[in-house]
C-alpha atoms as a PDB file:
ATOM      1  CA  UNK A   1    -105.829 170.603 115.717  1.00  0.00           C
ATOM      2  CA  UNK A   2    -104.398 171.032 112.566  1.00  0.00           C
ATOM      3  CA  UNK A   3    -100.483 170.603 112.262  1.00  0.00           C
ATOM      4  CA  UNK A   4     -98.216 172.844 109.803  1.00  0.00           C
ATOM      5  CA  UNK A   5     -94.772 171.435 108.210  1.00  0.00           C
ATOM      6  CA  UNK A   6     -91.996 173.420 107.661  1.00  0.00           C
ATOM      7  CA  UNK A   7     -88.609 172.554 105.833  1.00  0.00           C
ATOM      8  CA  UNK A   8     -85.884 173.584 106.874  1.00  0.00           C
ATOM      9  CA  UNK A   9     -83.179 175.143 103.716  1.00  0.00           C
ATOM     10  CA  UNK A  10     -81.136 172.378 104.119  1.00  0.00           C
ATOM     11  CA  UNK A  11     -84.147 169.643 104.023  1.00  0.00           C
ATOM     12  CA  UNK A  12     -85.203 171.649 100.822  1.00  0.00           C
ATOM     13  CA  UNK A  13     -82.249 171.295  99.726  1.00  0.00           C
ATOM     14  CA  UNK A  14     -82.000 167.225 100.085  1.00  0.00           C
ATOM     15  CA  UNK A  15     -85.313 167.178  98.151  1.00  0.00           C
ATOM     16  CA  UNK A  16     -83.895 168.371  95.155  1.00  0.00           C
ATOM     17  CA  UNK A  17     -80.747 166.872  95.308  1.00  0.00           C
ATOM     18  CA  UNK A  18     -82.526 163.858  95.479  1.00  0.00           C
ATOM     19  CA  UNK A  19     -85.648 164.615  93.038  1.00  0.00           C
ATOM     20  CA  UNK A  20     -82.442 165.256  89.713  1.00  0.00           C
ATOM     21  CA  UNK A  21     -80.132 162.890  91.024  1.00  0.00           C
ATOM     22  CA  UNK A  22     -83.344 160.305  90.897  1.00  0.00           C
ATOM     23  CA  UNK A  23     -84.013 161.506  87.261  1.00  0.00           C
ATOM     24  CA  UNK A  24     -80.517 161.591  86.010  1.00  0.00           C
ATOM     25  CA  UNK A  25     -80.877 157.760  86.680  1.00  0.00           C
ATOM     26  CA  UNK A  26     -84.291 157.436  84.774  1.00  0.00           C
ATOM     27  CA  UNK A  27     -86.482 159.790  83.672  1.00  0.00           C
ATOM     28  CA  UNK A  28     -89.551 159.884  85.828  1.00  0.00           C
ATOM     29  CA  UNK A  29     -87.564 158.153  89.005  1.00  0.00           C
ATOM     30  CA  UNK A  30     -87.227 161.805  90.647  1.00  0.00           C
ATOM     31  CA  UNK A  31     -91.295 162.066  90.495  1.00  0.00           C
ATOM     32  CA  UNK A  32     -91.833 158.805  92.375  1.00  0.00           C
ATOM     33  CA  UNK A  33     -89.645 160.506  94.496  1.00  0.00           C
ATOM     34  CA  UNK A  34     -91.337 163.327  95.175  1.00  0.00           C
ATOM     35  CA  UNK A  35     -94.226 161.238  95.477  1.00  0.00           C
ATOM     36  CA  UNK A  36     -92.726 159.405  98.324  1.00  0.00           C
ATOM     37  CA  UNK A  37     -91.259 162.306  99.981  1.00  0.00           C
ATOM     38  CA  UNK A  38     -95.123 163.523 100.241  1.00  0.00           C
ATOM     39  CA  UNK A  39     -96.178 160.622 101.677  1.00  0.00           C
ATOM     40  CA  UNK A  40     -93.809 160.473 104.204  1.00  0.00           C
ATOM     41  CA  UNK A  41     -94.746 164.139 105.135  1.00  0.00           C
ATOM     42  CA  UNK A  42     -98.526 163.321 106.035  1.00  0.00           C
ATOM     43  CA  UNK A  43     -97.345 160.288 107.885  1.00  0.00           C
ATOM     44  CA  UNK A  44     -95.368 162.209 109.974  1.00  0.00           C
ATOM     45  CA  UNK A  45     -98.428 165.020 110.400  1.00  0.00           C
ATOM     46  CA  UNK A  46    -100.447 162.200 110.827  1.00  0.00           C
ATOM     47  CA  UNK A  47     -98.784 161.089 113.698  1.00  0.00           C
ATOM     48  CA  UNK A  48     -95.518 162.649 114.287  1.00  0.00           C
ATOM     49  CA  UNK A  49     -94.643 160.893 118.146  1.00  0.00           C
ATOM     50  CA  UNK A  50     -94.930 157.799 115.782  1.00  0.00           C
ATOM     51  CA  UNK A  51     -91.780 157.348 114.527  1.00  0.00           C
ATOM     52  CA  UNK A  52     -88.237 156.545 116.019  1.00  0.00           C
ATOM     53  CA  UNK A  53     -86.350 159.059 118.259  1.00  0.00           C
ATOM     54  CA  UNK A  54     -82.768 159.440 117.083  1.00  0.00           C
ATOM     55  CA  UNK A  55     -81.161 161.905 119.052  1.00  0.00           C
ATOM     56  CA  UNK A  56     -82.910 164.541 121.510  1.00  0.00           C
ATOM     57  CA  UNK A  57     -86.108 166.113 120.699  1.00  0.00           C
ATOM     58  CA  UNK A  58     -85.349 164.572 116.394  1.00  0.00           C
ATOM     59  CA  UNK A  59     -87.284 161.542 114.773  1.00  0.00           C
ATOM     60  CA  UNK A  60     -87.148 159.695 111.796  1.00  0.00           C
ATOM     61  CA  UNK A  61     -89.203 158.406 109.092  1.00  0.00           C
ATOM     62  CA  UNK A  62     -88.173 155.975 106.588  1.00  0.00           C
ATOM     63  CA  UNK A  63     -89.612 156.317 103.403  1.00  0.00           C
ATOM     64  CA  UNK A  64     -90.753 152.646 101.477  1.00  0.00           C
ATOM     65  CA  UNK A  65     -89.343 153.247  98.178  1.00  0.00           C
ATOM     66  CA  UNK A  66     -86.009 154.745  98.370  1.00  0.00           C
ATOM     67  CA  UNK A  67     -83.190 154.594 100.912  1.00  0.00           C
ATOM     68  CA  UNK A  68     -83.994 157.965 102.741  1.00  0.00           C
ATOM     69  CA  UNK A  69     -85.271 159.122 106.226  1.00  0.00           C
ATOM     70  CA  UNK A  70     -86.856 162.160 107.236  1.00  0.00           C
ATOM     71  CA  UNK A  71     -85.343 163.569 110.253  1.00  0.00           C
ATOM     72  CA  UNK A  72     -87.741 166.285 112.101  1.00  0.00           C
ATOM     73  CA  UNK A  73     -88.737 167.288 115.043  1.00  0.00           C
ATOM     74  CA  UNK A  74     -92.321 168.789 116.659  1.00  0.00           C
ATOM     75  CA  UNK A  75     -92.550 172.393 117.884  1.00  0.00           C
ATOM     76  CA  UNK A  76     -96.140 172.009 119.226  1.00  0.00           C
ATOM     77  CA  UNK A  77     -98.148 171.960 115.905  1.00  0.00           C
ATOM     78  CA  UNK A  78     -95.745 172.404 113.889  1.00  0.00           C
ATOM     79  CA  UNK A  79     -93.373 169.845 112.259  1.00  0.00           C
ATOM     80  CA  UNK A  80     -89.682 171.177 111.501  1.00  0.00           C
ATOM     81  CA  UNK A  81     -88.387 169.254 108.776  1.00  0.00           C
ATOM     82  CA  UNK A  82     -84.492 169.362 109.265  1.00  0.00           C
ATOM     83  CA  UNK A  83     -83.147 166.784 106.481  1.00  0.00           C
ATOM     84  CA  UNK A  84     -84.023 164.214 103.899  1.00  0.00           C
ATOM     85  CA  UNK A  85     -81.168 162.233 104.503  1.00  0.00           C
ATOM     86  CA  UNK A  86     -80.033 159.544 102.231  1.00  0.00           C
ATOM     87  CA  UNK A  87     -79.008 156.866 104.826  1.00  0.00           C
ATOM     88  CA  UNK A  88     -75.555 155.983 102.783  1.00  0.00           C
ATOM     89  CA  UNK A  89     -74.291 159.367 104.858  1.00  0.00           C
ATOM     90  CA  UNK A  90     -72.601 159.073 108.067  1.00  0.00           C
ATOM     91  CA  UNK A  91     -75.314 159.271 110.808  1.00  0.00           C
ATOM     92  CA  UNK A  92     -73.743 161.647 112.589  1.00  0.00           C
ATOM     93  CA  UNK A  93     -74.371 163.871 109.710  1.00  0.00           C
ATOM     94  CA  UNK A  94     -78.365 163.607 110.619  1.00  0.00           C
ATOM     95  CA  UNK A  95     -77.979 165.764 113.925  1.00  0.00           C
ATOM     96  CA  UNK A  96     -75.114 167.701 113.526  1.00  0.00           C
ATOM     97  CA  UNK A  97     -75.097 171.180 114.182  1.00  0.00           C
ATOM     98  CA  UNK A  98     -72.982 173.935 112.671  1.00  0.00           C
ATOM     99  CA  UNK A  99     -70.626 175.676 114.875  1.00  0.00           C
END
């Protein structure tokens, strides 16, 4: 069976954030990171009961290259993508739902 991935706004939104904050620092940095960022997404469709449980029904996969995780969570084929969290936040932040 073949999986889907979807990304959640905010998760889109850490992607970015990431990708120009990566190539403020040096000009093809926020590419790699993209790069990485894919990788990590067909890992985790490759095998998405792989990875760590963190809180509930949510996982996480490290990427290699930069200090990130990708915290997700199956709903049956499909992979919801809720962050790409930079793991200098406050864990808490990796869960946490608005009110």
């Amino acid at each position: 069976m073949k999986r889907g991935l979807i990304l959640r706004p905010k998760a889109r939104q850490d992607v970015v954030d990431g990708y120009y904050w990566y190539e403020e620092k040096s000009v093809g940095l926020g590419d790699r990171f993209l790069i990485e960022v894919q990788r990590a997404f067909a890992h985790i469709l490759q095998n998405p009961n792989g990875f760590q449980r963190v809180h509930d029904q949510f996982r996480q996969a490290p990427l290699d290259r930069f200090p990130f995780v990708i915290v997700y969570r199956t709903d049956g084929p499909v992979v919801v993508v809720m962050r790409v969290f930079h793991t200098s936040q406050h864990p808490k932040k990796k869960v946490r739902r608005k009110k």
